[in-house]
PDB file of N, CA and C in Angstrom:
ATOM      1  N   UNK A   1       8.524 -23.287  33.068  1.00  0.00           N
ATOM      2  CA  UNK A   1       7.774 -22.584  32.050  1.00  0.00           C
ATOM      3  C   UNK A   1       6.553 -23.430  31.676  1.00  0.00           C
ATOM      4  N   UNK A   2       5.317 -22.918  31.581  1.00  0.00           N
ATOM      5  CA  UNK A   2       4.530 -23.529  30.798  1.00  0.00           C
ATOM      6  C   UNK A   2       4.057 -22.988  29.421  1.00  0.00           C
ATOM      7  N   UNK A   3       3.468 -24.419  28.958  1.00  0.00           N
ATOM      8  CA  UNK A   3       2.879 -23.966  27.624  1.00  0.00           C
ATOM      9  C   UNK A   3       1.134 -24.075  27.416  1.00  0.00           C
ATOM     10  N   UNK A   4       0.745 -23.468  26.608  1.00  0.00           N
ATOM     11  CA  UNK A   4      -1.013 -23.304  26.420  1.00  0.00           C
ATOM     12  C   UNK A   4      -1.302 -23.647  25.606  1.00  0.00           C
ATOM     13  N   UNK A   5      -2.875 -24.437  25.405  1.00  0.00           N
ATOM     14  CA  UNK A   5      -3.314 -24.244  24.282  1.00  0.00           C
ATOM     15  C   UNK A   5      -4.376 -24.309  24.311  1.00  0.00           C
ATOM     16  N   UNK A   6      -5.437 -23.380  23.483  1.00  0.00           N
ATOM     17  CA  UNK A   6      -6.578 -23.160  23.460  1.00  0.00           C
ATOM     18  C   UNK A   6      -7.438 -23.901  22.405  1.00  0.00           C
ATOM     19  N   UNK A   7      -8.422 -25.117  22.505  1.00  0.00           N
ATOM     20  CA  UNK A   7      -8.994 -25.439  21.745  1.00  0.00           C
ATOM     21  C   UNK A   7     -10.782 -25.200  21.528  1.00  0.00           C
ATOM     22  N   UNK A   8     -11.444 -25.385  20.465  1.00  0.00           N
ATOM     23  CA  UNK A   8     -12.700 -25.249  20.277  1.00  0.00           C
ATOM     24  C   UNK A   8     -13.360 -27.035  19.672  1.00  0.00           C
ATOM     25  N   UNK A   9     -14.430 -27.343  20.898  1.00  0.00           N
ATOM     26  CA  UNK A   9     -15.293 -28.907  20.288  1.00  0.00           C
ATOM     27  C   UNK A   9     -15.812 -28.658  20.812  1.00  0.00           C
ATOM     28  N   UNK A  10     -16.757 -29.593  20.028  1.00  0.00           N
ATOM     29  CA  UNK A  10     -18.735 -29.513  20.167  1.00  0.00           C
ATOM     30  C   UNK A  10     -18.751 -30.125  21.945  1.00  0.00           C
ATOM     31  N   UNK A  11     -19.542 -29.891  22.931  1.00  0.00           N
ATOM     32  CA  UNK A  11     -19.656 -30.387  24.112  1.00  0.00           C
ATOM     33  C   UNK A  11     -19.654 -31.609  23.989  1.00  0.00           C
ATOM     34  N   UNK A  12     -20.359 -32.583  22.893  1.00  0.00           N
ATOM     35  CA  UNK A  12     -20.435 -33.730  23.176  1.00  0.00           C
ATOM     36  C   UNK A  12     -19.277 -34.323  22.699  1.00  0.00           C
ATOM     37  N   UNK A  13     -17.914 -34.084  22.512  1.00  0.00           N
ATOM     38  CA  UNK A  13     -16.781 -34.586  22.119  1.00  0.00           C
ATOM     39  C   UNK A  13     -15.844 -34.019  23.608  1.00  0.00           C
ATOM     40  N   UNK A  14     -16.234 -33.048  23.803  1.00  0.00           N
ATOM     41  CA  UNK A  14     -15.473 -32.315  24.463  1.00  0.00           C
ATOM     42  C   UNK A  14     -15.008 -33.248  26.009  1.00  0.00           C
ATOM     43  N   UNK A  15     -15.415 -34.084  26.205  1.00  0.00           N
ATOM     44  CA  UNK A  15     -14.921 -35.285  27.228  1.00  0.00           C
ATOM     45  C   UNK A  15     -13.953 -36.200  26.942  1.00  0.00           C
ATOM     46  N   UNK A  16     -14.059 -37.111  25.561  1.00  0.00           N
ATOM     47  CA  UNK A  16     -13.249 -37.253  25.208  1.00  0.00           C
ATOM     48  C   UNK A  16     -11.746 -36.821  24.589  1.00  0.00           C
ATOM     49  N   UNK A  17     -11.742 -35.381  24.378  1.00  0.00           N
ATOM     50  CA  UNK A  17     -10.845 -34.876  23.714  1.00  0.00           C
ATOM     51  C   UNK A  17      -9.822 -34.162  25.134  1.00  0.00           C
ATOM     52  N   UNK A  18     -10.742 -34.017  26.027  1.00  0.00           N
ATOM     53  CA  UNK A  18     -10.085 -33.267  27.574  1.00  0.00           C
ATOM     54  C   UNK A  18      -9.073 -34.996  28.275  1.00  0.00           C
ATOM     55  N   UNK A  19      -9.726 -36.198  27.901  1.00  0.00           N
ATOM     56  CA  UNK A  19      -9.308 -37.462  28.267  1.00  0.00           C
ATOM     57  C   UNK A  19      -7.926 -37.438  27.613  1.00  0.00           C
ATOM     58  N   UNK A  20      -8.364 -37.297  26.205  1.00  0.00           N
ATOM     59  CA  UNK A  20      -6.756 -37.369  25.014  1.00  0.00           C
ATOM     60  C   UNK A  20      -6.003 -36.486  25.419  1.00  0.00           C
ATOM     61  N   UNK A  21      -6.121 -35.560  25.425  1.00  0.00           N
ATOM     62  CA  UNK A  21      -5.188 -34.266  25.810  1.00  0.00           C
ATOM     63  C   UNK A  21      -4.453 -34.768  27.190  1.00  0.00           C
ATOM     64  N   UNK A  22      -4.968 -35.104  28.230  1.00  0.00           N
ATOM     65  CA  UNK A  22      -4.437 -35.594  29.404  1.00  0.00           C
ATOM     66  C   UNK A  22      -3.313 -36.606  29.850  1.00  0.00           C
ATOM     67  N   UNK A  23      -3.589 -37.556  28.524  1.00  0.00           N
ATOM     68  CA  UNK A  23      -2.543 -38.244  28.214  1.00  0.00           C
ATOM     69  C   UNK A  23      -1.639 -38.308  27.915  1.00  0.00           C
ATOM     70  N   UNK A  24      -1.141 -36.449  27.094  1.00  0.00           N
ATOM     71  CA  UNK A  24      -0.510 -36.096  26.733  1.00  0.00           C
ATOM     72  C   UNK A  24       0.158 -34.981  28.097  1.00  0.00           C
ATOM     73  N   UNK A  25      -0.403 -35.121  28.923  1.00  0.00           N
ATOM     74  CA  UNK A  25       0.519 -34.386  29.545  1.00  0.00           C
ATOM     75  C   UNK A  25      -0.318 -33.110  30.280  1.00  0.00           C
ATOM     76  N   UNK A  26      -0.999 -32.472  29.411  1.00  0.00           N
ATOM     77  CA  UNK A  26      -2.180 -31.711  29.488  1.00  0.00           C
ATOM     78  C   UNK A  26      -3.009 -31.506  30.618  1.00  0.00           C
ATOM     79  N   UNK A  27      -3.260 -30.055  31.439  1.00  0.00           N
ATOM     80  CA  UNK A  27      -4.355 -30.705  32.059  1.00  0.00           C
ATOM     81  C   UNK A  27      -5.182 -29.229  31.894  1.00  0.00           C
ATOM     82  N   UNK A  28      -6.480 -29.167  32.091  1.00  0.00           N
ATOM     83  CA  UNK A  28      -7.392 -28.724  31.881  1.00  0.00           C
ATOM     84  C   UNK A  28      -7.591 -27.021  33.089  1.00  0.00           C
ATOM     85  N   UNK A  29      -7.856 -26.161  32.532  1.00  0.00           N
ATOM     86  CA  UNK A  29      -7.177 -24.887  33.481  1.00  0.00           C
ATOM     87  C   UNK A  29      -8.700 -24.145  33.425  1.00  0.00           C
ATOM     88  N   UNK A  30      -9.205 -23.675  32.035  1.00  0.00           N
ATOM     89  CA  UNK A  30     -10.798 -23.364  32.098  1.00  0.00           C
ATOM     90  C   UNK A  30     -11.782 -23.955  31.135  1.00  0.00           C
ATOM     91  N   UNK A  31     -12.895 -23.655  31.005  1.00  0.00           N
ATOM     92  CA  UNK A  31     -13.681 -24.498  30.039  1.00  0.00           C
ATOM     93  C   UNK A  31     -14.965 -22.815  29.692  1.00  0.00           C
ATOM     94  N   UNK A  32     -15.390 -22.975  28.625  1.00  0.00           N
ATOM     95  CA  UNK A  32     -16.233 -22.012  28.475  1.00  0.00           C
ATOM     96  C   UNK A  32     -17.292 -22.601  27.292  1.00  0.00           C
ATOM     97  N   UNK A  33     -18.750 -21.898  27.076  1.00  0.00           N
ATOM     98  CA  UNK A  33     -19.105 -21.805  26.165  1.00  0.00           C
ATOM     99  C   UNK A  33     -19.196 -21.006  25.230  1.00  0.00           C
ATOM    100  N   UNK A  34     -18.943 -21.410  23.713  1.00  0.00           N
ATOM    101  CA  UNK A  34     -18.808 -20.140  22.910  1.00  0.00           C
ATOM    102  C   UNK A  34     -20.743 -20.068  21.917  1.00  0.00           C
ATOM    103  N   UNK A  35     -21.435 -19.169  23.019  1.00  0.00           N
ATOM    104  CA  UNK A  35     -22.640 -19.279  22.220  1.00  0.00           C
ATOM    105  C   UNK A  35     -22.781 -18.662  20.769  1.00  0.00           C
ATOM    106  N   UNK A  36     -22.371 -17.263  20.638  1.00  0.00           N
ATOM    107  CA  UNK A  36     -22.187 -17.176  19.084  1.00  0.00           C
ATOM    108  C   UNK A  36     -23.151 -17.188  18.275  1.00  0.00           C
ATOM    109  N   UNK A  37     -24.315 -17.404  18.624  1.00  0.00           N
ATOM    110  CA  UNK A  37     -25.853 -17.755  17.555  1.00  0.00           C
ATOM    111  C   UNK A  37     -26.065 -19.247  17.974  1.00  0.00           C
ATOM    112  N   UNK A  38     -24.831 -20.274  18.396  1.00  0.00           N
ATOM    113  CA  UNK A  38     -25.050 -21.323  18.072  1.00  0.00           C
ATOM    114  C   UNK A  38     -26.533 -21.968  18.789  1.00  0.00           C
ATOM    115  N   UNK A  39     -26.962 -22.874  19.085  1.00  0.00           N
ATOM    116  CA  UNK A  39     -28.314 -23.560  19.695  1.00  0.00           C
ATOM    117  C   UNK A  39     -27.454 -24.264  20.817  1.00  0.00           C
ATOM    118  N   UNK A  40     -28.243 -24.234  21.950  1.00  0.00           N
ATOM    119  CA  UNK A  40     -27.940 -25.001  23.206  1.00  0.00           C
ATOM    120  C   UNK A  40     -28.293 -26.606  22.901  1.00  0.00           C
ATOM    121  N   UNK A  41     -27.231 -27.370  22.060  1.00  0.00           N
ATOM    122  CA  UNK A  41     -27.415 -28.121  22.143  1.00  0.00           C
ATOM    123  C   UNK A  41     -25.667 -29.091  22.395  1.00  0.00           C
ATOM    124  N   UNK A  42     -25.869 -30.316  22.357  1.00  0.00           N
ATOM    125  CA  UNK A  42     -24.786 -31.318  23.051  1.00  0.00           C
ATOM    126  C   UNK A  42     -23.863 -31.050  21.392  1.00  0.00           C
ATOM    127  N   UNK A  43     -25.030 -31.752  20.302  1.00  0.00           N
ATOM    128  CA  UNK A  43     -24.485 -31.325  19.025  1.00  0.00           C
ATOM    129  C   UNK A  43     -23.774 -30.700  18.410  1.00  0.00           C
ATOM    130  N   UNK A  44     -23.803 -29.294  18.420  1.00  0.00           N
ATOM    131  CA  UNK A  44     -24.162 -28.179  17.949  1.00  0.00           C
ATOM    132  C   UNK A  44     -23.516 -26.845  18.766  1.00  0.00           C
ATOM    133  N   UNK A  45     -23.261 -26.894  19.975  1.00  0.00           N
ATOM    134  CA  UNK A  45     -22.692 -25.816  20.764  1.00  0.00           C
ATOM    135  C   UNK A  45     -21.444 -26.132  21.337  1.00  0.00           C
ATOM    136  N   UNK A  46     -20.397 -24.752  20.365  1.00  0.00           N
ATOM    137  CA  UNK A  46     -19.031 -24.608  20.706  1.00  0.00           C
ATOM    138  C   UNK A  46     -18.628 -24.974  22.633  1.00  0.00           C
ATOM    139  N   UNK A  47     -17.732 -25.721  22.600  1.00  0.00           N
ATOM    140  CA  UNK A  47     -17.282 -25.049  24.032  1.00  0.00           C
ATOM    141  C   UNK A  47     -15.706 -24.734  23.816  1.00  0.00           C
ATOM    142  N   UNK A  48     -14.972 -24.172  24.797  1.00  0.00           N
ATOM    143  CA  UNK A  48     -13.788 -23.506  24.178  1.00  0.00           C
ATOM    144  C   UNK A  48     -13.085 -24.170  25.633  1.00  0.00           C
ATOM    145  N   UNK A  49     -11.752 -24.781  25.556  1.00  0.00           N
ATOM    146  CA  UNK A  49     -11.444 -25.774  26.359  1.00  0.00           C
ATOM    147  C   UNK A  49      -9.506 -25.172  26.413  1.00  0.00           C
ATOM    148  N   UNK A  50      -9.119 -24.816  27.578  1.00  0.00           N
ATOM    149  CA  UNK A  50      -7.856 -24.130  27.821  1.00  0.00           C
ATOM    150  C   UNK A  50      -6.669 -24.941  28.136  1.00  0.00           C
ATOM    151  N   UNK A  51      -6.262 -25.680  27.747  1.00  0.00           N
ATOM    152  CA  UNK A  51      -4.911 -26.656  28.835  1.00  0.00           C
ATOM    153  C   UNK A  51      -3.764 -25.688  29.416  1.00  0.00           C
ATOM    154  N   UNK A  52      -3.285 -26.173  30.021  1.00  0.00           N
ATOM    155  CA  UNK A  52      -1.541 -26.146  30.365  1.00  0.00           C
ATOM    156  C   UNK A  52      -1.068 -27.945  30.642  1.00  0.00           C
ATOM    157  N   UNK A  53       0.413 -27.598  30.424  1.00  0.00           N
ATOM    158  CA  UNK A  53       1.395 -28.044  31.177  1.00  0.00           C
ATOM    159  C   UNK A  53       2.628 -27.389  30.303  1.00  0.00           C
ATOM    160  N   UNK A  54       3.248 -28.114  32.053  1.00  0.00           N
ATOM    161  CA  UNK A  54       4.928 -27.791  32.055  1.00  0.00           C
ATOM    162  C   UNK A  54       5.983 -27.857  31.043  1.00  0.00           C
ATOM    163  N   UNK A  55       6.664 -27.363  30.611  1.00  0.00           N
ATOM    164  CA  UNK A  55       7.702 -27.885  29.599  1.00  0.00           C
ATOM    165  C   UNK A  55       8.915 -27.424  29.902  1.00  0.00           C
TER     166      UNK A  55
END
């Protein structure tokens, strides 16, 4: 069985937080941007980040 989880960080975190998650077991399935109004920036623009693993 697996389990999911869907998170939302700014792109420029979003490396580190895909690193943490991994450690946990986690691994990375899709990645998206959530534009929304937001500005194309590293700052400032959602990305929406999918894991799995096994349990």
């Amino acid at each position: 069985m697996k389990d999911y989880k869907v998170l939302e960080v700014k792109i420029k975190d979003a490396e580190e937080k895909m690193n943490d998650m991994a450690k946990e077991g986690w691994e990375v399935i899709s990645t998206d941007i959530h534009i929304g109004g937001m500005a194309f920036t590293t700052g400032g623009t959602p990305m929406i980040i999918t894991f799995c693993k096994e349990i």
